[in-house]
N, C-alpha and C. Protein backbone atom coordinates (compact mmCIF):
# COMPACT_ATOMS: atom_id res chain seq x y z
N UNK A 1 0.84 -1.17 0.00
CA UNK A 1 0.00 0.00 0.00
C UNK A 1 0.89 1.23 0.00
N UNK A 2 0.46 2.27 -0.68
CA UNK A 2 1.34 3.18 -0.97
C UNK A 2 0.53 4.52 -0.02
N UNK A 3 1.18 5.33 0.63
CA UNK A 3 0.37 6.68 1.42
C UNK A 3 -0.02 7.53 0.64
N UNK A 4 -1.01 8.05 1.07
CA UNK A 4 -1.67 9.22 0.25
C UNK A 4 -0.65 10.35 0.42
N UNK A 5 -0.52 11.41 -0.70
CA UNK A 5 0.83 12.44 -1.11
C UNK A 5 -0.33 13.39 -0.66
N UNK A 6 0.13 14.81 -0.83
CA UNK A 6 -0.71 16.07 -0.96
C UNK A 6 0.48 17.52 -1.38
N UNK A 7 -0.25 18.23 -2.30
CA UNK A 7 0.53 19.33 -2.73
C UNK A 7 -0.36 20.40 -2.55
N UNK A 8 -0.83 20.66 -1.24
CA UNK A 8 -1.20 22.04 -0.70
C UNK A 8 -0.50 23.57 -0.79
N UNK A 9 0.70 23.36 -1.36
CA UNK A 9 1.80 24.36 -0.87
C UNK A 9 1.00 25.81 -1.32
N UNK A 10 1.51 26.72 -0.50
CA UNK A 10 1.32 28.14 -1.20
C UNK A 10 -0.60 28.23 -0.64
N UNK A 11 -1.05 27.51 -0.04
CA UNK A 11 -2.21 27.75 1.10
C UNK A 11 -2.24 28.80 2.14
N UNK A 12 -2.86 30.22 1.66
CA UNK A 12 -3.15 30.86 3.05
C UNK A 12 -3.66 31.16 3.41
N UNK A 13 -3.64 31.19 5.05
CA UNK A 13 -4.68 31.48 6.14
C UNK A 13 -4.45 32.44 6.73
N UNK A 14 -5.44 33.50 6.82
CA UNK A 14 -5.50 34.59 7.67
C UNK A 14 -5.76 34.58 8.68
N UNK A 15 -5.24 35.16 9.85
CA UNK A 15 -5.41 34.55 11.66
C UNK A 15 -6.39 35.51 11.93
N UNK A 16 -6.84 35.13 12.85
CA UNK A 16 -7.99 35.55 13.09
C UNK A 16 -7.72 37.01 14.06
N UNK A 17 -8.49 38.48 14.17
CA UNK A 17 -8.28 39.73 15.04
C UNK A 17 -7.51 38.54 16.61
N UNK A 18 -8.75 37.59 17.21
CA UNK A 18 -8.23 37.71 18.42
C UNK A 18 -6.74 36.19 18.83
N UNK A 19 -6.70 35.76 17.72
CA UNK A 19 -5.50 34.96 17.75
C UNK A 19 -4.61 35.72 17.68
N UNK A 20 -4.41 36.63 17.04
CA UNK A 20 -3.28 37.88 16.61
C UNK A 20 -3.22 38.69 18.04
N UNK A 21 -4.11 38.86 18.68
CA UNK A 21 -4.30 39.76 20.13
C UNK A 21 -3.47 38.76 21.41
N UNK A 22 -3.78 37.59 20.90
CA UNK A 22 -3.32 36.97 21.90
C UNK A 22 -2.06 36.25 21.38
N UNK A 23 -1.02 36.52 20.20
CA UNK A 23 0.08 36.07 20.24
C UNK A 23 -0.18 34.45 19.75
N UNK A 24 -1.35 33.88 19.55
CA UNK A 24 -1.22 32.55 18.84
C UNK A 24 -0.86 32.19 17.54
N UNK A 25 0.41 31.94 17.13
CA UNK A 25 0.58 31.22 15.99
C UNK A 25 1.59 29.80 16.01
N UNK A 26 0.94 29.03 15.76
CA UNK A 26 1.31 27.77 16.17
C UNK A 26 0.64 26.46 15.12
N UNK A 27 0.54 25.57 15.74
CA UNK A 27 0.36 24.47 14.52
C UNK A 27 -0.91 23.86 15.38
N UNK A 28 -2.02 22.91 13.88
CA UNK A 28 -2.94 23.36 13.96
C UNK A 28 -3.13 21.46 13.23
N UNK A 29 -3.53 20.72 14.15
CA UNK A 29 -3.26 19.04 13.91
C UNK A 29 -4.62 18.91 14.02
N UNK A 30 -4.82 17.72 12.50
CA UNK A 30 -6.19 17.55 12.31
C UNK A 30 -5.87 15.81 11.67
N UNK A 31 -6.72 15.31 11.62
CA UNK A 31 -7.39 14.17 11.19
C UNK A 31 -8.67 14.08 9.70
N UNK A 32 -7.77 13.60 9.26
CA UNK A 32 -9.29 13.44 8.08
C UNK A 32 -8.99 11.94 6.80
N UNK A 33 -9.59 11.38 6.40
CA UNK A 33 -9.85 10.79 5.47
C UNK A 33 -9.25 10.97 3.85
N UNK A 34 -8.78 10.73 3.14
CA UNK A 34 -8.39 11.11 2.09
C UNK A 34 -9.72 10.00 1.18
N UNK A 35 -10.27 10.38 0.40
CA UNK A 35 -11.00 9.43 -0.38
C UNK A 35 -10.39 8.90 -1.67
N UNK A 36 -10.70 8.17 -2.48
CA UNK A 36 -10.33 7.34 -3.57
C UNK A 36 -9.93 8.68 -4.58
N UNK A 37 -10.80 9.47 -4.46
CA UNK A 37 -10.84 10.49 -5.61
C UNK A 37 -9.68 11.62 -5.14
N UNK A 38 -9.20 11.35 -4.08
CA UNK A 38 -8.07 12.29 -3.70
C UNK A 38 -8.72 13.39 -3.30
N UNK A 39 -9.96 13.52 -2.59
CA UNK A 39 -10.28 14.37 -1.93
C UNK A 39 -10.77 14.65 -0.26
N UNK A 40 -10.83 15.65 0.41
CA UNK A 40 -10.69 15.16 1.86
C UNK A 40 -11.86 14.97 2.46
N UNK A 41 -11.81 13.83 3.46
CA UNK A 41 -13.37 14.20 4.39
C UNK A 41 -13.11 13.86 5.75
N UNK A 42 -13.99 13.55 6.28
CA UNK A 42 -14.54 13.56 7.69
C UNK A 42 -13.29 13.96 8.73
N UNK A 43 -13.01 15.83 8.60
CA UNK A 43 -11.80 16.65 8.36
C UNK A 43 -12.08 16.37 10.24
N UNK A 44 -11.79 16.60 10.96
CA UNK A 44 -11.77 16.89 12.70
C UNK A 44 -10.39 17.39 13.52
N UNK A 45 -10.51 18.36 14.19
CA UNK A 45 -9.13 19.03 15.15
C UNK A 45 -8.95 17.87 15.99
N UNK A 46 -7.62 17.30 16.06
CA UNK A 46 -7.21 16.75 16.77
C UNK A 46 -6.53 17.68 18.43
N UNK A 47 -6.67 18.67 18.10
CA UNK A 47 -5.88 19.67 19.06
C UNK A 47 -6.22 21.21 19.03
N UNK A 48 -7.37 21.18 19.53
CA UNK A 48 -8.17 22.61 19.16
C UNK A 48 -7.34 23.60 19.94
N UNK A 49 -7.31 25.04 19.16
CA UNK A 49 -6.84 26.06 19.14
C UNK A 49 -7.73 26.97 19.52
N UNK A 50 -8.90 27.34 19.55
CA UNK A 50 -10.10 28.63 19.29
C UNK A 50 -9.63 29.55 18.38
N UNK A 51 -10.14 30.70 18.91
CA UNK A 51 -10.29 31.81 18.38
C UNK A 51 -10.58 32.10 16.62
N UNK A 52 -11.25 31.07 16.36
CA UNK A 52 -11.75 31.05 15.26
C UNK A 52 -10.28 30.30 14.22
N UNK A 53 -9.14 29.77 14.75
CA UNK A 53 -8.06 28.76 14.05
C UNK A 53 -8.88 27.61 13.57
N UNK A 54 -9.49 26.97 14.16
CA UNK A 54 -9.81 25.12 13.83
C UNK A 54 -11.05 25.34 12.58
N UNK A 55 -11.69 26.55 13.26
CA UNK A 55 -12.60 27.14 11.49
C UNK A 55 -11.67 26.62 10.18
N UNK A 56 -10.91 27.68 10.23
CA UNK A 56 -10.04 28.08 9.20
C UNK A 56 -8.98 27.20 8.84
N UNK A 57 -8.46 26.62 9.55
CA UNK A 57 -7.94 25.57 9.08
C UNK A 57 -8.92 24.02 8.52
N UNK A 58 -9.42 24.08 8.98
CA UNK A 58 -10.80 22.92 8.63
C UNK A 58 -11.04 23.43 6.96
N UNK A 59 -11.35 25.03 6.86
CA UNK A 59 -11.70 25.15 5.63
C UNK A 59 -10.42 25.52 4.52
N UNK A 60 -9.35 25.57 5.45
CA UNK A 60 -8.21 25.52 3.93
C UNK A 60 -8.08 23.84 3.40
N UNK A 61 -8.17 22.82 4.50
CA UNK A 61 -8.01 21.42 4.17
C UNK A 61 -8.90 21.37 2.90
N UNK A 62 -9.97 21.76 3.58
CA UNK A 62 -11.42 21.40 2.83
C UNK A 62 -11.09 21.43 1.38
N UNK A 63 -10.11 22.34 1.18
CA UNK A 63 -9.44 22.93 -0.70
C UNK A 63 -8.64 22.32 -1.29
N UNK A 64 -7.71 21.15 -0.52
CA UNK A 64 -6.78 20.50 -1.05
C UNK A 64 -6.94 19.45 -1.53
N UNK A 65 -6.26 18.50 -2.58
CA UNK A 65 -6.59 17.61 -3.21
C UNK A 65 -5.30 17.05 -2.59
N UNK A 66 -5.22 15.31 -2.45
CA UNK A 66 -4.23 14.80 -2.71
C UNK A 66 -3.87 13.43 -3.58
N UNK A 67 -3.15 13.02 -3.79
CA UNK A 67 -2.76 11.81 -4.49
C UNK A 67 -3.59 10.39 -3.67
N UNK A 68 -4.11 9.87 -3.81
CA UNK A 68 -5.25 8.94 -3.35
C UNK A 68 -3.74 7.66 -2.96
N UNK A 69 -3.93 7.29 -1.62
CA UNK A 69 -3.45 6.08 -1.12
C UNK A 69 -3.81 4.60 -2.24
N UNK A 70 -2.73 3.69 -2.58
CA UNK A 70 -3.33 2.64 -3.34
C UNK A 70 -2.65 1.15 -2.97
N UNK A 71 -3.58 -0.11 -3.33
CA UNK A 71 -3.57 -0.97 -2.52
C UNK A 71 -3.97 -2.16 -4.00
N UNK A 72 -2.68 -2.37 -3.85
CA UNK A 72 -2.81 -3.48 -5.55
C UNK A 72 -3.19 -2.60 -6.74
N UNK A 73 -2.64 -1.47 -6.91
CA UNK A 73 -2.63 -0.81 -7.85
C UNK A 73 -3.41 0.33 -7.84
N UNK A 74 -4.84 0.11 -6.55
CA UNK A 74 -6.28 0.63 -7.13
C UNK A 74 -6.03 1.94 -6.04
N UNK A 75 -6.85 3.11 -6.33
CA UNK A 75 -7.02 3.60 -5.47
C UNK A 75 -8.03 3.31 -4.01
N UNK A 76 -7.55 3.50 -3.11
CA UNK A 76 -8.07 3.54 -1.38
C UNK A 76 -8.21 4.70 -1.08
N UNK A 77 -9.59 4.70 -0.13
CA UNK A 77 -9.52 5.55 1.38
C UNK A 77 -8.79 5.24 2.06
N UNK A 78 -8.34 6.43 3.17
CA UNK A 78 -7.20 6.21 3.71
C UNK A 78 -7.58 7.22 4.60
N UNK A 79 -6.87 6.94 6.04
CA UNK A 79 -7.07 8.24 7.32
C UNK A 79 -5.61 8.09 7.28
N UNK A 80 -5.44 9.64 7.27
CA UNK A 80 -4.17 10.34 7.51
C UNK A 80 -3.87 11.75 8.51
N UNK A 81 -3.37 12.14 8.76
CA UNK A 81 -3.11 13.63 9.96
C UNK A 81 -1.68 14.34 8.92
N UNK A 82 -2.45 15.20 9.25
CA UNK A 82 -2.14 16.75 8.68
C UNK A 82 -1.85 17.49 9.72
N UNK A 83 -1.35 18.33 9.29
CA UNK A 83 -0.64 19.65 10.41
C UNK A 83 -0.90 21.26 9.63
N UNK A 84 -1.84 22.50 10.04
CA UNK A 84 -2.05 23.31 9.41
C UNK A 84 -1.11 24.32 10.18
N UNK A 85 -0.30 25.49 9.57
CA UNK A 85 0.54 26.31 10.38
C UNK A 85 0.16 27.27 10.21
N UNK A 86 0.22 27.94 11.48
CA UNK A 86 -0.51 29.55 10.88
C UNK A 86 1.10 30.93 11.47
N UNK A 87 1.10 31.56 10.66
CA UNK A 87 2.16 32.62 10.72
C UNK A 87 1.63 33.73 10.40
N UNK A 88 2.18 34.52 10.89
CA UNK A 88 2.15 36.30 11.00
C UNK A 88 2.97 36.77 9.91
N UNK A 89 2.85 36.91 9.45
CA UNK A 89 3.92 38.45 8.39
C UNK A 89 4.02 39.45 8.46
């Protein structure tokens, strides 16, 4: 069986007024499903953040496609964990 890939790069997230007030930028660990079609589901925070982070990261996943996990050639579902980072500029 081969792991599901993903080329999210160049994804951004805007932090939220009160994450920015309070100095949170940090990483942002989720759980979700990759489906056959290389797309994501049943997305969930493994490590909730507030201030409106686990939103926003939930909905940048929601945009990414990845390379579908495969198992004798075919494509699989597959549960995998992701890590969303959020930074200041």
């Amino acid at each position: 069986m081969t792991a599901a890939t993903a080329g999210p790069s160049g994804t951004n997230l805007f932090s939220t007024v009160g994450a920015a007030e309070n100095g949170l930028f940090r990483k942002n660990p989720e759980a979700l499903v990759v489906g056959k079609d290389g797309r994501p589901s049943s997305i969930r925070v493994r490590e909730s953040l507030g201030m409106g982070l686990d939103e926003r990261a939930i909905e940048a996943v929601t945009r990414w496609r990845f390379r579908a996990a495969t198992l004798n050639g075919q494509p699989v579902a597959t549960q995998i964990a992701v890590e969303v980072d959020f930074h200041l500029y």
